[in-house]
N, C-alpha and C. Protein backbone atom coordinates (compact mmCIF):
# COMPACT_ATOMS: atom_id res chain seq x y z
N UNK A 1 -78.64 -29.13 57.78
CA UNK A 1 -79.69 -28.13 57.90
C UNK A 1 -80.79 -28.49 56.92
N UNK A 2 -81.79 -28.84 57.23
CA UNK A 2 -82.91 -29.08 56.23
C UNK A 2 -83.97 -27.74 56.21
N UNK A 3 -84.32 -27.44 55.39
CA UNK A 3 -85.37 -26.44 54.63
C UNK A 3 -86.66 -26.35 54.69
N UNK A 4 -87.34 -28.22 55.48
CA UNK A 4 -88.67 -28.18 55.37
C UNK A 4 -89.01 -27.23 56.65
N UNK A 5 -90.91 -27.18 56.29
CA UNK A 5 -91.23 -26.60 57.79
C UNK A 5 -92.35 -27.31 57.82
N UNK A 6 -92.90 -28.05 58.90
CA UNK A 6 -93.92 -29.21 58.88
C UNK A 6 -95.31 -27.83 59.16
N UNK A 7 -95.45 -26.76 59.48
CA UNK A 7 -96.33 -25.72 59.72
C UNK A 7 -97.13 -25.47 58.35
N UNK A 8 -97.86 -24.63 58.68
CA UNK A 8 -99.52 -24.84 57.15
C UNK A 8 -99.10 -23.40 56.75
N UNK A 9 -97.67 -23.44 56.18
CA UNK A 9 -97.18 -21.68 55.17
C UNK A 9 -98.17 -22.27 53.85
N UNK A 10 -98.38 -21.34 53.25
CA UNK A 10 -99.05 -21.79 51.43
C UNK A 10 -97.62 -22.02 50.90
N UNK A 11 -97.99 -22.35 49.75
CA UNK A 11 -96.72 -22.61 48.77
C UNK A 11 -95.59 -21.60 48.75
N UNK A 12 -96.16 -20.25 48.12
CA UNK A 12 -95.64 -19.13 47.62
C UNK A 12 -94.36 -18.63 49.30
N UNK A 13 -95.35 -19.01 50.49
CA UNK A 13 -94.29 -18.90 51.81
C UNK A 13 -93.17 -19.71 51.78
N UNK A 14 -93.70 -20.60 51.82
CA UNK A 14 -92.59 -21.98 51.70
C UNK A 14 -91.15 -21.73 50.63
N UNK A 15 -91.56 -20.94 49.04
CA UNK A 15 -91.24 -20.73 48.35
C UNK A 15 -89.76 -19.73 49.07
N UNK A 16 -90.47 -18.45 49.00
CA UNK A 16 -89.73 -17.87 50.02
C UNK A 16 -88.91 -17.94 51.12
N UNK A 17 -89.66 -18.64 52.08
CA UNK A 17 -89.30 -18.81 53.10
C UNK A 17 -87.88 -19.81 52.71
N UNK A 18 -87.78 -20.90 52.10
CA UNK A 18 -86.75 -21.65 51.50
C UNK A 18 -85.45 -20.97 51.49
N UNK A 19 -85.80 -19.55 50.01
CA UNK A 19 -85.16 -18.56 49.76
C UNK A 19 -84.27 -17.86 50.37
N UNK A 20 -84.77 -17.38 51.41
CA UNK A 20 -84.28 -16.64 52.95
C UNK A 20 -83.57 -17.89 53.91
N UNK A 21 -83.78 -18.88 53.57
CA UNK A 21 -82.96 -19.66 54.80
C UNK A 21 -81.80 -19.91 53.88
N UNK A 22 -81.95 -19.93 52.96
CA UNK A 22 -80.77 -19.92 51.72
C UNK A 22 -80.00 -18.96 52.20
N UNK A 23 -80.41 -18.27 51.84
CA UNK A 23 -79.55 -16.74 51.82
C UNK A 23 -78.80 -16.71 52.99
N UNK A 24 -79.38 -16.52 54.55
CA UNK A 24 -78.88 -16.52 55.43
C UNK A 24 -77.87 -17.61 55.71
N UNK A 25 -77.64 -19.32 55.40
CA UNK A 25 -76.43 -20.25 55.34
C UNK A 25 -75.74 -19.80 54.58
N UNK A 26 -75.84 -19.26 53.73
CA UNK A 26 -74.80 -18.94 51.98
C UNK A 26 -73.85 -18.05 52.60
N UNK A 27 -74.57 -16.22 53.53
CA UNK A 27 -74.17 -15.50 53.95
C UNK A 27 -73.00 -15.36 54.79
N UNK A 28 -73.39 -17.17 55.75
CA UNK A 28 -72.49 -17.24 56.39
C UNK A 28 -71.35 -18.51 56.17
N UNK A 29 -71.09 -18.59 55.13
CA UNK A 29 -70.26 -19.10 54.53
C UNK A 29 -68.72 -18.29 54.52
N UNK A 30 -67.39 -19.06 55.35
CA UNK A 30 -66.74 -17.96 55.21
C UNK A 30 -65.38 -19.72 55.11
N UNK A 31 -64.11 -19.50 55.08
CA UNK A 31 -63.03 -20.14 54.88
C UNK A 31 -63.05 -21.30 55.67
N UNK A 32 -63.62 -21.02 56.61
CA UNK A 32 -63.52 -22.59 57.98
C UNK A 32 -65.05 -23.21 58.32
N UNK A 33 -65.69 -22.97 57.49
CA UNK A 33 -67.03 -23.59 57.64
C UNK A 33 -67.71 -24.26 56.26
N UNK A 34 -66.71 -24.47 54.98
CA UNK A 34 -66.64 -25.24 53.81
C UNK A 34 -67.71 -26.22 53.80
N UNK A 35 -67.74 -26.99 55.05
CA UNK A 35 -68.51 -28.41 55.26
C UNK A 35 -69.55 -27.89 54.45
N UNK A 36 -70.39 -27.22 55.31
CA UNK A 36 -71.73 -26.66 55.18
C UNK A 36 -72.15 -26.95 53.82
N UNK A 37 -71.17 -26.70 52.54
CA UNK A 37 -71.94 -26.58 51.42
C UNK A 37 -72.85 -27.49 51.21
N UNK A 38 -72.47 -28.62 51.89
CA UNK A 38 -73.49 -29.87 51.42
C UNK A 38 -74.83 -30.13 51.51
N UNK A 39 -75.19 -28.95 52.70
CA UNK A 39 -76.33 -28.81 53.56
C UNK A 39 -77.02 -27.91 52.66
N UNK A 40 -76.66 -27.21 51.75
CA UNK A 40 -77.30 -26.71 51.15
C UNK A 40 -77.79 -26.99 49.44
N UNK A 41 -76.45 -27.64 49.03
CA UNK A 41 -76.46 -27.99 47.52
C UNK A 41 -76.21 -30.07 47.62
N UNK A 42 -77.07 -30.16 46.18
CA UNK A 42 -77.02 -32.20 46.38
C UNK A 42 -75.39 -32.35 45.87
N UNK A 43 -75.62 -33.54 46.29
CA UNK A 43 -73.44 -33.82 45.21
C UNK A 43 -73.94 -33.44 43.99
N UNK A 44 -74.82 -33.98 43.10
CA UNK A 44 -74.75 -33.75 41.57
C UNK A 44 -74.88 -32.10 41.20
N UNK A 45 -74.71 -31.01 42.12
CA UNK A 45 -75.06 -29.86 42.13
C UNK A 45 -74.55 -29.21 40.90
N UNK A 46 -74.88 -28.04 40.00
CA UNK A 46 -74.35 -27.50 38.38
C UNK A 46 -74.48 -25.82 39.25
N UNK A 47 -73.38 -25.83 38.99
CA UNK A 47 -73.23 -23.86 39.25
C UNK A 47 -72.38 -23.78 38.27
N UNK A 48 -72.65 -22.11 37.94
CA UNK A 48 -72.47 -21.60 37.22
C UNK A 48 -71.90 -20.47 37.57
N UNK A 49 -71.51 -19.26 36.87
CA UNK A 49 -70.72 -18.01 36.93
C UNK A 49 -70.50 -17.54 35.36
N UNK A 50 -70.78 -16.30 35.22
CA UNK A 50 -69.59 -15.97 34.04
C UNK A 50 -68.42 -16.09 33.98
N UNK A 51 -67.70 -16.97 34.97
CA UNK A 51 -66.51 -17.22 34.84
C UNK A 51 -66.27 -18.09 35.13
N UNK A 52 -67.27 -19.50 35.10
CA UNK A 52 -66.77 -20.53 35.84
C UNK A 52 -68.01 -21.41 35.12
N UNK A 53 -67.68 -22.55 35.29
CA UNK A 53 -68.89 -23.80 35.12
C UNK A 53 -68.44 -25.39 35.81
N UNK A 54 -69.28 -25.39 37.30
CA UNK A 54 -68.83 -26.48 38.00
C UNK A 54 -69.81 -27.38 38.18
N UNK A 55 -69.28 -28.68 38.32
CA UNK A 55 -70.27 -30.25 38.54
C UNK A 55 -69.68 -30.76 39.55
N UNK A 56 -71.00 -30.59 40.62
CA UNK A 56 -70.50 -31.41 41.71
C UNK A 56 -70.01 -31.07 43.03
N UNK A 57 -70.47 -31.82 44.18
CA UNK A 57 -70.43 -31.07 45.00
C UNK A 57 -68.75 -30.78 45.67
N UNK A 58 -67.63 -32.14 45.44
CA UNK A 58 -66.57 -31.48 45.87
C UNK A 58 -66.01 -30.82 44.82
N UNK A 59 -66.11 -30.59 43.61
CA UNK A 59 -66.22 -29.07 42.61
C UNK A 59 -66.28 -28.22 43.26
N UNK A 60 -67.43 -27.80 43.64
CA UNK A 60 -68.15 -26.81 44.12
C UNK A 60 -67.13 -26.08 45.56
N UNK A 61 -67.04 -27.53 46.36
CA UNK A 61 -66.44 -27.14 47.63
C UNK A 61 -64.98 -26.44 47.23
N UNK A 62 -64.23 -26.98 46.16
CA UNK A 62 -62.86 -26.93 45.81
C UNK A 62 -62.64 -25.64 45.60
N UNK A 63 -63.69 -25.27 44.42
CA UNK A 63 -64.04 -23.60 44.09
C UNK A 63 -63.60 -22.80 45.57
N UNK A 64 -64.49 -22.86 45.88
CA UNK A 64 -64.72 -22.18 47.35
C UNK A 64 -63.58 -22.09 47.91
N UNK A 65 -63.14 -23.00 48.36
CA UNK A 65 -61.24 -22.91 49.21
C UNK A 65 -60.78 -21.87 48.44
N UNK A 66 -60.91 -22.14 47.42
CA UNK A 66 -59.68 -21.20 46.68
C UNK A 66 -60.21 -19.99 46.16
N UNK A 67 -61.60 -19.82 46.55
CA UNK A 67 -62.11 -18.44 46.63
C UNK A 67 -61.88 -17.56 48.17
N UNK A 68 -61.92 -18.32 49.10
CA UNK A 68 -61.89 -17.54 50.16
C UNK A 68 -60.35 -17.38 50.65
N UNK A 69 -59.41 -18.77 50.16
CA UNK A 69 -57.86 -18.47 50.11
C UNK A 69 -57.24 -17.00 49.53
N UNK A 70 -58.20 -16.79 48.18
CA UNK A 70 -57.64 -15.67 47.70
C UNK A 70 -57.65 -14.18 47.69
N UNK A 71 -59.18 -13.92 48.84
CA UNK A 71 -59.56 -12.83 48.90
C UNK A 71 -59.01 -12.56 50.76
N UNK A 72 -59.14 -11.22 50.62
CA UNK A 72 -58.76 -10.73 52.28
C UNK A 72 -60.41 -10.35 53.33
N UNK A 73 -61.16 -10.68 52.38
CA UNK A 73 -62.68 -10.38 52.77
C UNK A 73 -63.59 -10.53 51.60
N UNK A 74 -65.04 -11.25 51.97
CA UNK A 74 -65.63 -11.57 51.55
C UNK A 74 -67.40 -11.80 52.06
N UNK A 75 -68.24 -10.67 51.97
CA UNK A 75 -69.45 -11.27 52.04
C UNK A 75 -70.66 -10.75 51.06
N UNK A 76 -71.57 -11.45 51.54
CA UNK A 76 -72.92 -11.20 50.69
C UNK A 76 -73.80 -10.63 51.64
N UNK A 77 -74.69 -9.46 50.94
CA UNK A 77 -75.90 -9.04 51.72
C UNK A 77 -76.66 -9.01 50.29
N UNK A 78 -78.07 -10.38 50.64
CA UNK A 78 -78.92 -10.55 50.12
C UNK A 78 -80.38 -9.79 50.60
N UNK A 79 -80.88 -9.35 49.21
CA UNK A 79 -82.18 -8.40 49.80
C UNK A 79 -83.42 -8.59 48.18
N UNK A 80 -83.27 -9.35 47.69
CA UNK A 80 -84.62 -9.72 47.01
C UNK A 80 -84.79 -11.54 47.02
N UNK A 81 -85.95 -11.69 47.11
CA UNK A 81 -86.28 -13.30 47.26
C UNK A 81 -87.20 -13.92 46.50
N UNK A 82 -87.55 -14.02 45.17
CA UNK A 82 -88.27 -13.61 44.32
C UNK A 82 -88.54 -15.08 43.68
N UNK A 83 -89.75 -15.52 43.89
CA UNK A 83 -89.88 -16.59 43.57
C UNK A 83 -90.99 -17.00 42.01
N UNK A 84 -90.21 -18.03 41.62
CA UNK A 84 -90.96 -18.48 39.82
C UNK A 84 -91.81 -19.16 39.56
N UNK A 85 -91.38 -20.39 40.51
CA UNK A 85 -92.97 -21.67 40.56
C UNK A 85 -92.17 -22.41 41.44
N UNK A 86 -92.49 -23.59 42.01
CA UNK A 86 -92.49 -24.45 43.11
C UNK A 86 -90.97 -25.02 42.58
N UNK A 87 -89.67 -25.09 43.67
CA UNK A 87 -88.37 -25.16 43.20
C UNK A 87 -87.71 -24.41 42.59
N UNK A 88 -88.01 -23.11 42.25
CA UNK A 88 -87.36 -22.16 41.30
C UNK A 88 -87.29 -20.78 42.02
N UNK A 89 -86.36 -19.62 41.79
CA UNK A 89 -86.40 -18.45 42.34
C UNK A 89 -85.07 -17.90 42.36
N UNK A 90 -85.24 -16.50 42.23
CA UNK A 90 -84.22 -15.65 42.04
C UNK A 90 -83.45 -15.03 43.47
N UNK A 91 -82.43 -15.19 43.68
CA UNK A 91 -81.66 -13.72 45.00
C UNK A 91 -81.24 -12.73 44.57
N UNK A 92 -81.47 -11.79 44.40
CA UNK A 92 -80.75 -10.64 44.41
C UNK A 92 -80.01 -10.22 45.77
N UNK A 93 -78.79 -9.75 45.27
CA UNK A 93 -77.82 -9.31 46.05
C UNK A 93 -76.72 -8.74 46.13
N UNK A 94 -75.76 -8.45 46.95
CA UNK A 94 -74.49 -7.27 46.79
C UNK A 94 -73.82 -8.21 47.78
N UNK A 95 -72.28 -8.31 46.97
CA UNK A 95 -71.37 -8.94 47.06
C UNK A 95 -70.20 -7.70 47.59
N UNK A 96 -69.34 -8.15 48.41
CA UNK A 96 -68.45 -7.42 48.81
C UNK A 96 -67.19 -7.97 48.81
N UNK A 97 -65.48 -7.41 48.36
CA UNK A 97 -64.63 -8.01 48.98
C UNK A 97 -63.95 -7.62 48.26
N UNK A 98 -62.15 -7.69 49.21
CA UNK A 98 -61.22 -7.09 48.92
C UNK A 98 -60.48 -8.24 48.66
N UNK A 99 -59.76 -8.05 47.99
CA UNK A 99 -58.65 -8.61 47.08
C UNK A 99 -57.03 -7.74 47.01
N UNK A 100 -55.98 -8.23 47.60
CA UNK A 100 -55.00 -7.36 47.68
C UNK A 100 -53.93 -7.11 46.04
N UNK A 101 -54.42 -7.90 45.40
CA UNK A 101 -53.93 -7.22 43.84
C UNK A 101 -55.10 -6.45 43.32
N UNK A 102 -56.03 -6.35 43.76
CA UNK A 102 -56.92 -5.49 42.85
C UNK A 102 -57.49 -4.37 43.64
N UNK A 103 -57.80 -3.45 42.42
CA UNK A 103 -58.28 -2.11 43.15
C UNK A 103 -57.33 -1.43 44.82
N UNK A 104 -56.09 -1.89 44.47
CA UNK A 104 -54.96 -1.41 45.71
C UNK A 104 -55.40 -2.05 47.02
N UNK A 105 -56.30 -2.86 47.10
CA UNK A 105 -56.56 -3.62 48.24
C UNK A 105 -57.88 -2.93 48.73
N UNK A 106 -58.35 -1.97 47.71
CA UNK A 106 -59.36 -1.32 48.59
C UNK A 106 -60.85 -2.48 48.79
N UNK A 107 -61.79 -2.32 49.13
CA UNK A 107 -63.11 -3.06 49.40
C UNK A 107 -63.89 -2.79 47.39
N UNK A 108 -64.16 -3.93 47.06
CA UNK A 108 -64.84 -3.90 45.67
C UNK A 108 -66.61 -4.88 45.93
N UNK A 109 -67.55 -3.73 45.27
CA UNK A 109 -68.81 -4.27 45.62
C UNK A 109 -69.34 -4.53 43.83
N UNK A 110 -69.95 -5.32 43.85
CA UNK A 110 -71.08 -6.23 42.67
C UNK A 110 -72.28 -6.19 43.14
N UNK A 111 -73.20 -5.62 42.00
CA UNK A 111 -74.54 -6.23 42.36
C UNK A 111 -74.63 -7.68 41.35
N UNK A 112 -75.59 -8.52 41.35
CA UNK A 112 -75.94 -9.99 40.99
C UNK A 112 -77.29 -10.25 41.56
N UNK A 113 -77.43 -11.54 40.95
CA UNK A 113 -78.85 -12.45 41.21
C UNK A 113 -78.33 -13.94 40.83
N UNK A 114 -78.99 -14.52 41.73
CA UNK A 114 -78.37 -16.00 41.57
C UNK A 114 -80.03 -16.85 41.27
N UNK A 115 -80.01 -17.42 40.07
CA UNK A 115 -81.46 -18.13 39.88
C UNK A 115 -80.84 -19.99 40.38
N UNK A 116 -81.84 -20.20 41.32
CA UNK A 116 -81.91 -21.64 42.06
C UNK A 116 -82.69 -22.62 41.52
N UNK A 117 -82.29 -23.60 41.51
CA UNK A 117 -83.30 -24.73 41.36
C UNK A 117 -83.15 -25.80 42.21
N UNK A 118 -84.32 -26.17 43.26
CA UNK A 118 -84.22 -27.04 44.17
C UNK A 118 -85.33 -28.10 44.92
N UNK A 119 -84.96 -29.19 45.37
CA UNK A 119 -86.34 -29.44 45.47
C UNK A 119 -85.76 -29.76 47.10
N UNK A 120 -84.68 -30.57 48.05
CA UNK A 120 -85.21 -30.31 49.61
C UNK A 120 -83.27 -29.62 49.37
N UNK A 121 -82.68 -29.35 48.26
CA UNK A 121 -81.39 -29.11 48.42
C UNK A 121 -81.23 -28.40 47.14
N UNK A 122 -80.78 -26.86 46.96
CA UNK A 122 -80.21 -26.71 45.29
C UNK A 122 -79.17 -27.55 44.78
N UNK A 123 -80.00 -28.16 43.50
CA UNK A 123 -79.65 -28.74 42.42
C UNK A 123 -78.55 -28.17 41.03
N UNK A 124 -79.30 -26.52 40.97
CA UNK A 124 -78.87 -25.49 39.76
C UNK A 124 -79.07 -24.51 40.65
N UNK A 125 -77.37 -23.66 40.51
CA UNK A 125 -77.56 -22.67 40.89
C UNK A 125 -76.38 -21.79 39.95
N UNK A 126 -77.49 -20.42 39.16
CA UNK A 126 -76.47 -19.61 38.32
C UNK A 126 -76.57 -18.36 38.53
N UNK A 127 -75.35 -17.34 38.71
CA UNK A 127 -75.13 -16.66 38.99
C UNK A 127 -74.69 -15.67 37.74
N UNK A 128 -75.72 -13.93 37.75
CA UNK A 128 -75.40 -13.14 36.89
C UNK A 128 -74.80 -11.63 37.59
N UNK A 129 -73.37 -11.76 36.97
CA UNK A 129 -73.28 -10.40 37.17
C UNK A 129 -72.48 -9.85 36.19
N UNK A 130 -72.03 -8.90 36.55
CA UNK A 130 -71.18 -8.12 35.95
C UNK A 130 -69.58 -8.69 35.88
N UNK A 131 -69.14 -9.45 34.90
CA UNK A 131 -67.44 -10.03 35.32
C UNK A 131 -66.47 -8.91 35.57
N UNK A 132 -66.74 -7.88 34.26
CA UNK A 132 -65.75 -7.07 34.83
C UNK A 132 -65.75 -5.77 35.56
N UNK A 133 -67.19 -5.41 36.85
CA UNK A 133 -66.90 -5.10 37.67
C UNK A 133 -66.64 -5.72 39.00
N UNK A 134 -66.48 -7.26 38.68
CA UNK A 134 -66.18 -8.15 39.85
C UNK A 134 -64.67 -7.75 39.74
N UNK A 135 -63.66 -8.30 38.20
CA UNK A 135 -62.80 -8.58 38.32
C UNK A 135 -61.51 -8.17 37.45
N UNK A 136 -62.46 -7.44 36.31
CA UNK A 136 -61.33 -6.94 35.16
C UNK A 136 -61.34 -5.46 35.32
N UNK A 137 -62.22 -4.64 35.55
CA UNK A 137 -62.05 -3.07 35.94
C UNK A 137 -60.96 -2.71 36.57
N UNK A 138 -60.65 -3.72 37.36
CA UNK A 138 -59.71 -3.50 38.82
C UNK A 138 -58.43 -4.28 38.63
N UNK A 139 -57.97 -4.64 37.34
CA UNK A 139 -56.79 -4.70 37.26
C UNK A 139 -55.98 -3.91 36.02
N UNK A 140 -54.66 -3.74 36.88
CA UNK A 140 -54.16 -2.20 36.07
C UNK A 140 -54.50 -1.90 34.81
N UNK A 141 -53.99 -2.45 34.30
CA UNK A 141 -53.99 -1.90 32.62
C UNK A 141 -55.23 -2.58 31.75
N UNK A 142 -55.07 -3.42 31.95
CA UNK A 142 -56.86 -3.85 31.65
C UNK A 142 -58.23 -2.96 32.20
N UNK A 143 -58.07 -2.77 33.27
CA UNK A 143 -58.85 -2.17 34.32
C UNK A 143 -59.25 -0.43 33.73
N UNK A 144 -57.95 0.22 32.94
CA UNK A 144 -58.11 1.30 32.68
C UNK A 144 -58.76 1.08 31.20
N UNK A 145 -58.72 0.06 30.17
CA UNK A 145 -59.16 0.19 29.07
C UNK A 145 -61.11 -0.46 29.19
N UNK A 146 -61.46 -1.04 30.08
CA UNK A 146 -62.80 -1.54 30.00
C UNK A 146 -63.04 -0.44 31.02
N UNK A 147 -62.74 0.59 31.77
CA UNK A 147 -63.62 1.77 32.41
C UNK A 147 -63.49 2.83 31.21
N UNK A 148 -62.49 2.51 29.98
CA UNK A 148 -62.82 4.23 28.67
C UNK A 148 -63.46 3.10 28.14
N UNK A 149 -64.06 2.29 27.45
CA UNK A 149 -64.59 1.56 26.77
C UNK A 149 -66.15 1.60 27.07
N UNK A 150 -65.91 1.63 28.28
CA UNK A 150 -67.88 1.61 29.23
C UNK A 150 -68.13 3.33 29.28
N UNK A 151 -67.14 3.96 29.29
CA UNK A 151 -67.19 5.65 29.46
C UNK A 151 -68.00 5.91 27.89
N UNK A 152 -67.07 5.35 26.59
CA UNK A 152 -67.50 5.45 25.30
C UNK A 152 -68.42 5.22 24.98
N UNK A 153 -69.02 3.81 25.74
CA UNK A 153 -70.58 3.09 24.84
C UNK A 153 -71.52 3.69 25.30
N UNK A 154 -71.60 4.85 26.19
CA UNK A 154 -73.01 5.74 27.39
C UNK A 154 -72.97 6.36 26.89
């Protein structure tokens, strides 16, 4: 899948427009369509997470297996596209997914923003959210001391 558009968008479209075709391949990223990552990120690709720091694109892919192995559902609905200068720009978005040890199997949502860097493929891509309403709230006994802890600091 390539990103260019040979049409006369200005920069700031292009910018965008990039953004949104992002979003929409990423979106549909699910357990049996792995390949894809390549189409979007170079091999030398650097992602990031508060919980993670990977090099590379079968890194990257490896992650993934064993992200979508472990959850019972999983998607993204992206809705800001927010661009910095030429190769650079922010997603905002809401993450969804259930996990059958956590939160009793119920559905668990995150908001985040993922800042990109790319020039015909992301290069850097880092991701901010919240770790432990992704992943520590929602397990038992841990889960009950960081929801009185966040109750205390408000």
């Amino acid at each position: 899948m390539k990103f260019e558009r040979a049409d006369a968008l200005n920069p700031e479209q292009l910018q965008r427009e990039f953004l949104q075709r992002f979003a929409t391949a990423f979106a549909s990223l699910n357990a049996d369509n792995l390949e894809r990552l390549g189409e979007l990120y170079t091999e030398d690709v650097r992602f990031q997470d508060p919980l993670h720091e990977i090099h590379g694109l079968p890194a990257l892919q490896e992650y993934f297996r064993e992200l979508y192995a472990n959850v019972a559902e999983l998607h993204f609905q992206f809705y800001g596209f927010d661009q910095l200068y030429p190769g650079a720009g922010y997603l905002r978005w809401k993450m969804t997914y259930r996990h059958p040890r956590l939160k009793g199997g119920q559905l668990i949502e995150v908001q985040g923003c993922s800042h990109l860097l790319w020039r015909d493929k992301v290069y850097a891509h880092r991701d901010y959210f919240d770790a432990g309403a992704l992943l520590y709230e929602h397990l038992p006994l841990l889960g009950r001391v960081i929801r009185w802890l966040k109750g205390r600091l408000v």
